[in-house]
Protein backbone atom coordinates (compact mmCIF):
# COMPACT_ATOMS: atom_id res chain seq x y z
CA UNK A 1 -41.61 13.71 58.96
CA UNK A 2 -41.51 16.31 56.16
CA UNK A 3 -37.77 15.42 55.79
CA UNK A 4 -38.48 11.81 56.00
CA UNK A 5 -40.86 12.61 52.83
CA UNK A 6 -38.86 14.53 51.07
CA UNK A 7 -35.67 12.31 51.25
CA UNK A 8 -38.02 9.61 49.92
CA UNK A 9 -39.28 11.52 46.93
CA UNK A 10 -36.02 12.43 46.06
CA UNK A 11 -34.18 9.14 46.15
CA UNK A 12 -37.61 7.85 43.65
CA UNK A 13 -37.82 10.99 41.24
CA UNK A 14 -35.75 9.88 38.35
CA UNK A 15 -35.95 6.15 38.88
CA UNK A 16 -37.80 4.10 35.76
CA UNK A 17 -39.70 1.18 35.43
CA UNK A 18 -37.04 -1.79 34.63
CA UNK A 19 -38.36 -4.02 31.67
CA UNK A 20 -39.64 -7.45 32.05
CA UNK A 21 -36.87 -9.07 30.52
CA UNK A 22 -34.59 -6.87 30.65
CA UNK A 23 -32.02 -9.17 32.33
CA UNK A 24 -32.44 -12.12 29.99
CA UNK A 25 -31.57 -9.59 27.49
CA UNK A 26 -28.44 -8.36 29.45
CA UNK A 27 -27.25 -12.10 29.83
CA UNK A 28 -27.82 -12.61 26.04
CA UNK A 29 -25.80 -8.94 25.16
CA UNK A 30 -22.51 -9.92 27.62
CA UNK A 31 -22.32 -13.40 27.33
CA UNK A 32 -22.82 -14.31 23.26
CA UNK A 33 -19.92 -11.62 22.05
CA UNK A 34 -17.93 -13.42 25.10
CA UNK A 35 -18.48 -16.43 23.18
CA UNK A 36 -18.06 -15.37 19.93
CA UNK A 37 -14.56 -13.95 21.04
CA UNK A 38 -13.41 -17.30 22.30
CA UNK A 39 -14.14 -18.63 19.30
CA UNK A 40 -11.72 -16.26 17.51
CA UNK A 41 -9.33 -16.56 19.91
CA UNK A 42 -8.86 -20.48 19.41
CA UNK A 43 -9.22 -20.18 15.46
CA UNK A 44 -6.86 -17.63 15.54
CA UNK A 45 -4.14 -19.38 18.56
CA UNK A 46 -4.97 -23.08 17.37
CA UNK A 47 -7.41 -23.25 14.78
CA UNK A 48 -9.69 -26.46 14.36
CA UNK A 49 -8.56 -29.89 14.19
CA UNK A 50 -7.16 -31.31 11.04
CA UNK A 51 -9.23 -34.02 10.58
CA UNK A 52 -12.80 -32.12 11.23
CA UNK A 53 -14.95 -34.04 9.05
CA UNK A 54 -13.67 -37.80 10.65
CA UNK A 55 -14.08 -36.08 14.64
CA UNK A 56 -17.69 -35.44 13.71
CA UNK A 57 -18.39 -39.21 13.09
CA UNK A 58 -17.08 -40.41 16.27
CA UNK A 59 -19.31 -40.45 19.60
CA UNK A 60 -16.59 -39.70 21.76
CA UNK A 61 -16.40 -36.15 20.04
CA UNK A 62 -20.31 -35.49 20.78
CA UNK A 63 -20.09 -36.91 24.49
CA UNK A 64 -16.96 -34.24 24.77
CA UNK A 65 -19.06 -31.40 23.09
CA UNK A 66 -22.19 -32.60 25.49
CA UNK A 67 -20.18 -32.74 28.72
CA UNK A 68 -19.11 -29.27 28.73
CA UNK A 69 -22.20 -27.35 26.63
CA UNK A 70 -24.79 -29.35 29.40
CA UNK A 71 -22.41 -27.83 32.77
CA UNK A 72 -22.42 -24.72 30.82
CA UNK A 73 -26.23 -24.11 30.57
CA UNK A 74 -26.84 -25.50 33.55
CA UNK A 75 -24.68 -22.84 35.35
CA UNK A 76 -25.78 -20.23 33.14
CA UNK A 77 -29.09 -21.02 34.21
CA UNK A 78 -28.42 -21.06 37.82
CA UNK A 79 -26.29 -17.65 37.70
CA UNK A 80 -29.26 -15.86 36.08
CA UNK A 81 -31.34 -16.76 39.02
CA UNK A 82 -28.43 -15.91 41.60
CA UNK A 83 -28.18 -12.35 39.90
CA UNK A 84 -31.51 -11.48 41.45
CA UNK A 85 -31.48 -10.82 45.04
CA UNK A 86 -34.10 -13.63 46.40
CA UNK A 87 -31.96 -16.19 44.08
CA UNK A 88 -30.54 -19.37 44.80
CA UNK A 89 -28.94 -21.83 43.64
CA UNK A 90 -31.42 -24.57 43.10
CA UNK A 91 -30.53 -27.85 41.96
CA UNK A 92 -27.23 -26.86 40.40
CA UNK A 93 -24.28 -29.12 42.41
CA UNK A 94 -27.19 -31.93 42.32
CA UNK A 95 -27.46 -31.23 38.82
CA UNK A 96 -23.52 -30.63 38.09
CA UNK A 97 -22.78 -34.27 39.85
CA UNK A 98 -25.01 -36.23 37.68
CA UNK A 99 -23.58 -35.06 34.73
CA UNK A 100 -20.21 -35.30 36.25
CA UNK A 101 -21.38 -39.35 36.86
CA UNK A 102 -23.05 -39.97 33.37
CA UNK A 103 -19.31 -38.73 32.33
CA UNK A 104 -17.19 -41.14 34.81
CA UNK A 105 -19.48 -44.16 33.96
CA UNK A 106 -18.51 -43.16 30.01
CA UNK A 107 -15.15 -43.50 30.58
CA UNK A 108 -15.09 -46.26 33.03
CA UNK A 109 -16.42 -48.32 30.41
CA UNK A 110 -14.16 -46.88 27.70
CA UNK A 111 -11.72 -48.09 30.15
CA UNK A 112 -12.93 -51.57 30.91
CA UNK A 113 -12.93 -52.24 26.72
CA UNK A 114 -9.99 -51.54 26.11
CA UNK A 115 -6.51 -52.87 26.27
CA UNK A 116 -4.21 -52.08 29.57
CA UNK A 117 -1.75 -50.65 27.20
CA UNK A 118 -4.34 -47.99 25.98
CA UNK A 119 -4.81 -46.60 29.31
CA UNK A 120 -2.03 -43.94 29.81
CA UNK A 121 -3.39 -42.63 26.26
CA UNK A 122 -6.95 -42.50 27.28
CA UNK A 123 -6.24 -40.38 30.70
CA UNK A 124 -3.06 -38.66 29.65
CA UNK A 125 -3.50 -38.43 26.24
CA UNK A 126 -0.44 -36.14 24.75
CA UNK A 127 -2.29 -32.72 26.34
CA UNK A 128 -2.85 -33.36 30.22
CA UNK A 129 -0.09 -30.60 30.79
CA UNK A 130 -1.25 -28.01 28.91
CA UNK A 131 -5.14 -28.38 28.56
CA UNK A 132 -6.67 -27.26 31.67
CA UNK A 133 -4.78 -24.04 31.12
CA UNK A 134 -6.20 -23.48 27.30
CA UNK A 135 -9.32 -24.17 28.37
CA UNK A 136 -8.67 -21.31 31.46
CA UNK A 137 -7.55 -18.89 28.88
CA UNK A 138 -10.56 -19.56 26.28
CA UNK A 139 -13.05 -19.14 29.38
CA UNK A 140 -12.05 -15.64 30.25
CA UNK A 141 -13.48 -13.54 27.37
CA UNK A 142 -16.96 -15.50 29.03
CA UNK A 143 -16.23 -15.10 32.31
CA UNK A 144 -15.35 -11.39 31.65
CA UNK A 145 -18.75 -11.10 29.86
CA UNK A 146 -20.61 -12.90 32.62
CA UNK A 147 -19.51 -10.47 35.14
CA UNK A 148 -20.74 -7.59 33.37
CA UNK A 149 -23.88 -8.55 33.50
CA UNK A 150 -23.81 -9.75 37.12
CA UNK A 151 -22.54 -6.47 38.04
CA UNK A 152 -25.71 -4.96 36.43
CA UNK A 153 -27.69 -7.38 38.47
CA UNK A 154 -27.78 -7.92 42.58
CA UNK A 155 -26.47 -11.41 43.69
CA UNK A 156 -26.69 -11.82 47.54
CA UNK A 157 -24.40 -14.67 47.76
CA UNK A 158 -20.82 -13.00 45.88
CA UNK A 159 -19.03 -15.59 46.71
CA UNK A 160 -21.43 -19.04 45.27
CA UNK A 161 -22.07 -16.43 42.31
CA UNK A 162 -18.94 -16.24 41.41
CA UNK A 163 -17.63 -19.53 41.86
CA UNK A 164 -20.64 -20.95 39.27
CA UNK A 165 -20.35 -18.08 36.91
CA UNK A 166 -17.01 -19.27 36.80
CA UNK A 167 -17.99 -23.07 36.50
CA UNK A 168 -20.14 -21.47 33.20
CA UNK A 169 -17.47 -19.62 31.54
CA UNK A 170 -14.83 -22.55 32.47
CA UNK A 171 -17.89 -24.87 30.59
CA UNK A 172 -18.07 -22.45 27.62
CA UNK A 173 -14.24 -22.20 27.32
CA UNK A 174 -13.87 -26.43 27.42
CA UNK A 175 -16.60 -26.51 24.79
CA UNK A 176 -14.72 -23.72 22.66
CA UNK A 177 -11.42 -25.89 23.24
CA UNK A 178 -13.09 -29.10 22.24
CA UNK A 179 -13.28 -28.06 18.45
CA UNK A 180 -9.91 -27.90 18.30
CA UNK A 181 -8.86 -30.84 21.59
CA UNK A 182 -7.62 -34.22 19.31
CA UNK A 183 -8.25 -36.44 22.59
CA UNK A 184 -10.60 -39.30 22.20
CA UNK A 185 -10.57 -39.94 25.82
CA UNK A 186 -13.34 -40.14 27.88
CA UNK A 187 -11.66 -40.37 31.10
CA UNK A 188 -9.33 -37.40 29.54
CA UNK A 189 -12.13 -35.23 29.17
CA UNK A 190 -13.28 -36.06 32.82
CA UNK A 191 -10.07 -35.35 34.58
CA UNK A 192 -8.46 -32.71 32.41
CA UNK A 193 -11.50 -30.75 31.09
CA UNK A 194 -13.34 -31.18 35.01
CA UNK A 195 -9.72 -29.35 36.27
CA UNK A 196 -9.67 -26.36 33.47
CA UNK A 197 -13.25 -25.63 34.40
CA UNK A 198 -12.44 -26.02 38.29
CA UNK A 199 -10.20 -23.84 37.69
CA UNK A 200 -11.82 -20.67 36.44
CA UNK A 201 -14.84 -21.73 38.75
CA UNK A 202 -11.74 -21.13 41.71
CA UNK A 203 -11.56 -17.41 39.88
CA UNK A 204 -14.68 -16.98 40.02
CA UNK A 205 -14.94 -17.94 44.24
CA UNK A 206 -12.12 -15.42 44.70
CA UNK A 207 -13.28 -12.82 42.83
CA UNK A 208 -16.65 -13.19 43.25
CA UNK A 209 -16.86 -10.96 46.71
CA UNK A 210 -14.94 -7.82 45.04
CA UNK A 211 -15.89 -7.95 41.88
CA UNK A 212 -19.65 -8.16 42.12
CA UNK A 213 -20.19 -6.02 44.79
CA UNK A 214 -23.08 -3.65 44.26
């Protein structure tokens, strides 16, 4: 019993009192130097769009910017309460698919007004090869951020962490991309954009179990 006692008082000598917000605070330190890095990255790879000043006038550009910064926070939000122990992940694919909707009912009726002939534009556009992969690159600065703070933290579920830590990052990276993306396609932005944050969410799934095990 002595042993017992002593083992315990040992393994709680030098441990100190964690502060209240101390997580919060860990989120804000990995994840907002992620972001600002992404940002340099496509100003310095691609720089933003020519014609700036016009793109801010237009809806479409907001609804772009809004898709991607709203499944951003919401995942952010979600993987702060998975990096506790007891956390879960709430309302998040509930959450996720009606944004996802508001999105494919934008472009459906982007769709149905407008010509047949502008169809190939609106869902190709001249990107569909190329973007899901910019957007990839862009998220991983955010991604790489977000998993130093999980790995300070104690997810239960590795795997769902990961995959919507990725779905954050791959979020943050479309939303970096969009300042420079010259598509004015809704149904673009839902195929294209949904695939380059799929994608890093996929990273995320894989990774998750090794690299935020504590």
């Amino acid at each position: 019993m002595r042993d017992t006692d002593r083992m315990i008082d040992d393994l709680v000598r030098d441990l100190r009192p964690v502060p209240r917000h101390a997580l919060r605070y860990r989120f804000l330190l990995g994840i907002l130097p992620a972001l600002a890095v992404s940002l340099l990255l496509m100003l310095a790879i691609l720089g933003v769009r020519s014609d700036t000043p016009e793109a801010l006038m237009l809806p479409v550009f907001w609804i772009k910017s809004a898709y991607n910064a709203l499944i951003a926070l919401v995942a952010l939000w979600t993987t702060y309460h998975l990096a506790r122990p007891d956390g879960g992940e709430g309302g998040f694919f509930k959450t996720g698919a009606a944004i996802v909707l508001a999105m494919a009912i934008a472009a459906t009726i982007q769709l149905a007004t407008s010509p047949p002939e502008a169809y190939e534009q609106l869902i190709l556009g001249s990107s569909a090869l190329h973007c899901p992969f910019l957007i990839f690159a862009f998220a991983l600065p955010v991604f790489a951020g977000i998993s130093w703070v999980l790995r300070k933290g104690a997810p239960a579920n590795l795997r769902l962490t990961g995959f919507i830590a990725g779905i954050a990052a791959g979020a943050a990276g479309a939303w970096v991309y969009s300042w420079f993306c010259t598509e004015n396609g809704m149904p673009f932005v839902l195929i294209w954009y949904s695939v380059g944050i799929l994608l890093v969410g996929a990273l995320g799934a894989l990774a998750g179990p090794r690299l935020l095990r504590w």
